[in-house]
C-alpha atoms as a PDB file:
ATOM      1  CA  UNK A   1     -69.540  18.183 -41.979  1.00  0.00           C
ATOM      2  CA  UNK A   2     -72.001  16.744 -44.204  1.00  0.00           C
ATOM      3  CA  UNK A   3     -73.809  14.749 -41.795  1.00  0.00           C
ATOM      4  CA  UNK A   4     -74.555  17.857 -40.134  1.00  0.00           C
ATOM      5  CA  UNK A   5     -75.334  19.808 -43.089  1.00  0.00           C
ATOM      6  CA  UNK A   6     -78.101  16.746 -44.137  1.00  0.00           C
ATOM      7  CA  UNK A   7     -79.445  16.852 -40.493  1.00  0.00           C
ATOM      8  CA  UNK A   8     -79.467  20.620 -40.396  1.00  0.00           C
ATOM      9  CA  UNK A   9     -81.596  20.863 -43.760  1.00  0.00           C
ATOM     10  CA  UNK A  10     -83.696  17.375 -42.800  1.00  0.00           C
ATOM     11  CA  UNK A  11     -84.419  19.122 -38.732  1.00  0.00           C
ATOM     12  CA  UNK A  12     -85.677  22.622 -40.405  1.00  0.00           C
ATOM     13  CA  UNK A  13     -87.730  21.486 -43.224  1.00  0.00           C
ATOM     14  CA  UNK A  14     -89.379  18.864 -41.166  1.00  0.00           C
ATOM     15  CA  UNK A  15     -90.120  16.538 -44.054  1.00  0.00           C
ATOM     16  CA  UNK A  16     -91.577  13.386 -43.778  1.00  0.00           C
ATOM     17  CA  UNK A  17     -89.100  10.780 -43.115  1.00  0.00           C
ATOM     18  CA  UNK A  18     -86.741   8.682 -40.431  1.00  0.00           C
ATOM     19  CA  UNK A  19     -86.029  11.579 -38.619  1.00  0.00           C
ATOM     20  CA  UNK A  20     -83.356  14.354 -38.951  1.00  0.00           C
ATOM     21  CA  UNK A  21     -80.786  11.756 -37.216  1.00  0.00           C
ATOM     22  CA  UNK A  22     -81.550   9.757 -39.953  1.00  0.00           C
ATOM     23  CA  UNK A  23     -81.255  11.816 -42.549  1.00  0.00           C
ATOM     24  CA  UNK A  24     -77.710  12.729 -41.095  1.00  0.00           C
ATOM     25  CA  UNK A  25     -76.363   9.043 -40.632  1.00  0.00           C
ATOM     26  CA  UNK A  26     -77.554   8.155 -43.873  1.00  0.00           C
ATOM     27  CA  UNK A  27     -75.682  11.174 -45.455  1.00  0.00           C
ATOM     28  CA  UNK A  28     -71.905  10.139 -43.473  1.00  0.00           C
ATOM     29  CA  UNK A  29     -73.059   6.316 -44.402  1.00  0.00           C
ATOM     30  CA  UNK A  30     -73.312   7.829 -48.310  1.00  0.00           C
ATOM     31  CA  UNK A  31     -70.377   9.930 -47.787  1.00  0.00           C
ATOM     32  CA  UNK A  32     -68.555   6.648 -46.726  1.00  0.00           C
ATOM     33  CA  UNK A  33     -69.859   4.412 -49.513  1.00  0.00           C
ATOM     34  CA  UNK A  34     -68.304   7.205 -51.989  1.00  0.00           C
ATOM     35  CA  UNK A  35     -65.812   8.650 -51.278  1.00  0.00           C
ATOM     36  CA  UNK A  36     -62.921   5.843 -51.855  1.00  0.00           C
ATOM     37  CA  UNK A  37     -64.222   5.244 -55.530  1.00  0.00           C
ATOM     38  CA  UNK A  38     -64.446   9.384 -55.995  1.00  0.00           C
ATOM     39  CA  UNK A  39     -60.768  10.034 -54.981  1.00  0.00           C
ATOM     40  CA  UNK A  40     -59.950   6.809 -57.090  1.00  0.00           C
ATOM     41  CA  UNK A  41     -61.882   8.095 -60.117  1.00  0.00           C
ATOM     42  CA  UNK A  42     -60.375  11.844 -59.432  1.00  0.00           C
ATOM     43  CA  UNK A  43     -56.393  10.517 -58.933  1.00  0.00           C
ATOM     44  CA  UNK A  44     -57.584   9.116 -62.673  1.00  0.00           C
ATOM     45  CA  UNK A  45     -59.191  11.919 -64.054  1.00  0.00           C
ATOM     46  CA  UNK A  46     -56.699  14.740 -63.149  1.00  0.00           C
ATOM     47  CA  UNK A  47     -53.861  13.933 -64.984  1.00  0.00           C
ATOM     48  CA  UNK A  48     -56.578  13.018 -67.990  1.00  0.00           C
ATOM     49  CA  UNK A  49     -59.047  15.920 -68.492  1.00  0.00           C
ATOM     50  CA  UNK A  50     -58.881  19.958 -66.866  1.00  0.00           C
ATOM     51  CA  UNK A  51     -59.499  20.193 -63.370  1.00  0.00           C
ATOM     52  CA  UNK A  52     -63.006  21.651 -63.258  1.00  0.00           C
ATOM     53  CA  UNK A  53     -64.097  19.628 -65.466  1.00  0.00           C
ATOM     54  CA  UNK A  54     -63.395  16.796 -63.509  1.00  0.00           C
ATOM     55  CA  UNK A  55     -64.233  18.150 -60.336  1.00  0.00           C
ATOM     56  CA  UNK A  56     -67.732  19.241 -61.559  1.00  0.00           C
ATOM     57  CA  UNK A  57     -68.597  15.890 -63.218  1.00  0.00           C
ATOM     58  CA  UNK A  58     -67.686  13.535 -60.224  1.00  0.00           C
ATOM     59  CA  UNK A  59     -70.032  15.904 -57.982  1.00  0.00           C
ATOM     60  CA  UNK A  60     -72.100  15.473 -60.025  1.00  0.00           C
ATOM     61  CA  UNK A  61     -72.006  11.372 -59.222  1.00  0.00           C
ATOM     62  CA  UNK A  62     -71.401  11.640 -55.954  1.00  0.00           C
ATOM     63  CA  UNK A  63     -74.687  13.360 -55.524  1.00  0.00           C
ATOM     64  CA  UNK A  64     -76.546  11.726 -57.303  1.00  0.00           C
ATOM     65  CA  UNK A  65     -75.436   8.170 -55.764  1.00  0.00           C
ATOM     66  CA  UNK A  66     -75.445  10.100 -52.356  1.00  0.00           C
ATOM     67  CA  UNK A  67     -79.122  11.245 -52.846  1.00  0.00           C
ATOM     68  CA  UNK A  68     -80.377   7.380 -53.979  1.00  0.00           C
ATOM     69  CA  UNK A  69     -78.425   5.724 -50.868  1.00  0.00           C
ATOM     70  CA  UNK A  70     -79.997   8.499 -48.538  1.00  0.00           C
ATOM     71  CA  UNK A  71     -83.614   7.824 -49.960  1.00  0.00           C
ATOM     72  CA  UNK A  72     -83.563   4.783 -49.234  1.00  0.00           C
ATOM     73  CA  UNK A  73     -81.684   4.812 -45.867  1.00  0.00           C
ATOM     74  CA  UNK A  74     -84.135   7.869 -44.768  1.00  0.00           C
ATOM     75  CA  UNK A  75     -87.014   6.656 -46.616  1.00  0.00           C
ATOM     76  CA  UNK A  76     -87.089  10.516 -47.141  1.00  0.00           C
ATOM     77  CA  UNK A  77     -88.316  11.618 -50.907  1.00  0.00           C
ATOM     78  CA  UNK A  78     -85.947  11.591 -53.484  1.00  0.00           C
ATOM     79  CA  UNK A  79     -86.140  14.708 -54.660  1.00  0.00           C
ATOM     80  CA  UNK A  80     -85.636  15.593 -50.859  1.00  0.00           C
ATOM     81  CA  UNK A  81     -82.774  13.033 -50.464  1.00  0.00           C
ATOM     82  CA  UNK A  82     -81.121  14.801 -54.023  1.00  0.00           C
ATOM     83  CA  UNK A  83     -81.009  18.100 -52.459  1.00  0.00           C
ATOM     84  CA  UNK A  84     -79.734  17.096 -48.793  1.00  0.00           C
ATOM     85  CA  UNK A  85     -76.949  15.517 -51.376  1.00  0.00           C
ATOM     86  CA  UNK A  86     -76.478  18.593 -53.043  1.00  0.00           C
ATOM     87  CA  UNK A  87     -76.719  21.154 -50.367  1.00  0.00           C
ATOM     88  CA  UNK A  88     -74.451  18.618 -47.895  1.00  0.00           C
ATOM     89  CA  UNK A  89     -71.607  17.987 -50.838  1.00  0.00           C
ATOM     90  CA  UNK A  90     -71.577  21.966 -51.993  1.00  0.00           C
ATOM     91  CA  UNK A  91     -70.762  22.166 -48.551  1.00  0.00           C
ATOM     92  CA  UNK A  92     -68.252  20.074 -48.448  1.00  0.00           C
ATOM     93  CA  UNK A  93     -66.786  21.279 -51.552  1.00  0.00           C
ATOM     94  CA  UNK A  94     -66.720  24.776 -50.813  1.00  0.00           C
ATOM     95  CA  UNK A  95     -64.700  24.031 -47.075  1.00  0.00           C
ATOM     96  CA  UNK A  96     -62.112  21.972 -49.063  1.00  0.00           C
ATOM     97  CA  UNK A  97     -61.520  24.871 -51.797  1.00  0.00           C
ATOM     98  CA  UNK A  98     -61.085  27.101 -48.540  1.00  0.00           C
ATOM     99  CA  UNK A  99     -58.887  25.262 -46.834  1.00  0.00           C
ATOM    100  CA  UNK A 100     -56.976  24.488 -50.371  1.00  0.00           C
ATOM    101  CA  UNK A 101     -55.831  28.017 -50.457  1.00  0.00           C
END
């Protein structure tokens, strides 16, 4: 879902970069790279500190870690790359609260 989210925002902006394709492989490559040390760090956190709290601060990571790797793998701007991160991890987020219920 996020790949598709990345290429979705990277296709209809047209910015300067790799490509849309790009954009998107770099985002699942990302998504891959962090998503064994987030669940890690979460398992750790939960039982530690409230649950939004958590939640909101290893986002947080995740998309900023997720923007740099995209950057570079894009060579799309990183301001760019930081909101394809954003808008591709809110995404994600908000389908696994969904399906959570």
């Amino acid at each position: 879902m996020e790949a598709a989210i990345a290429y979705a925002l990277a296709w209809a902006t047209r910015w300067e970069c790799r490509g849309p394709a790009h954009v998107a492989a770099s985002s699942a490559a990302a998504t891959a790279i962090t998503h064994p040390q987030l669940w890690t760090a979460a398992l750790w956190a939960y039982e530690r500190y409230p649950y939004w709290p958590s939640v909101l601060t290893l986002e947080a990571a995740v998309v900023v870690v997720e923007g740099a790797l995209i950057a570079w793998m894009a060579m799309l701007r990183l301001d760019r790359a930081m909101l394809v991160s954003l808008a591709a991890n809110s995404g994600s987020l908000a389908l696994g609260l969904l399906i959570e219920r």
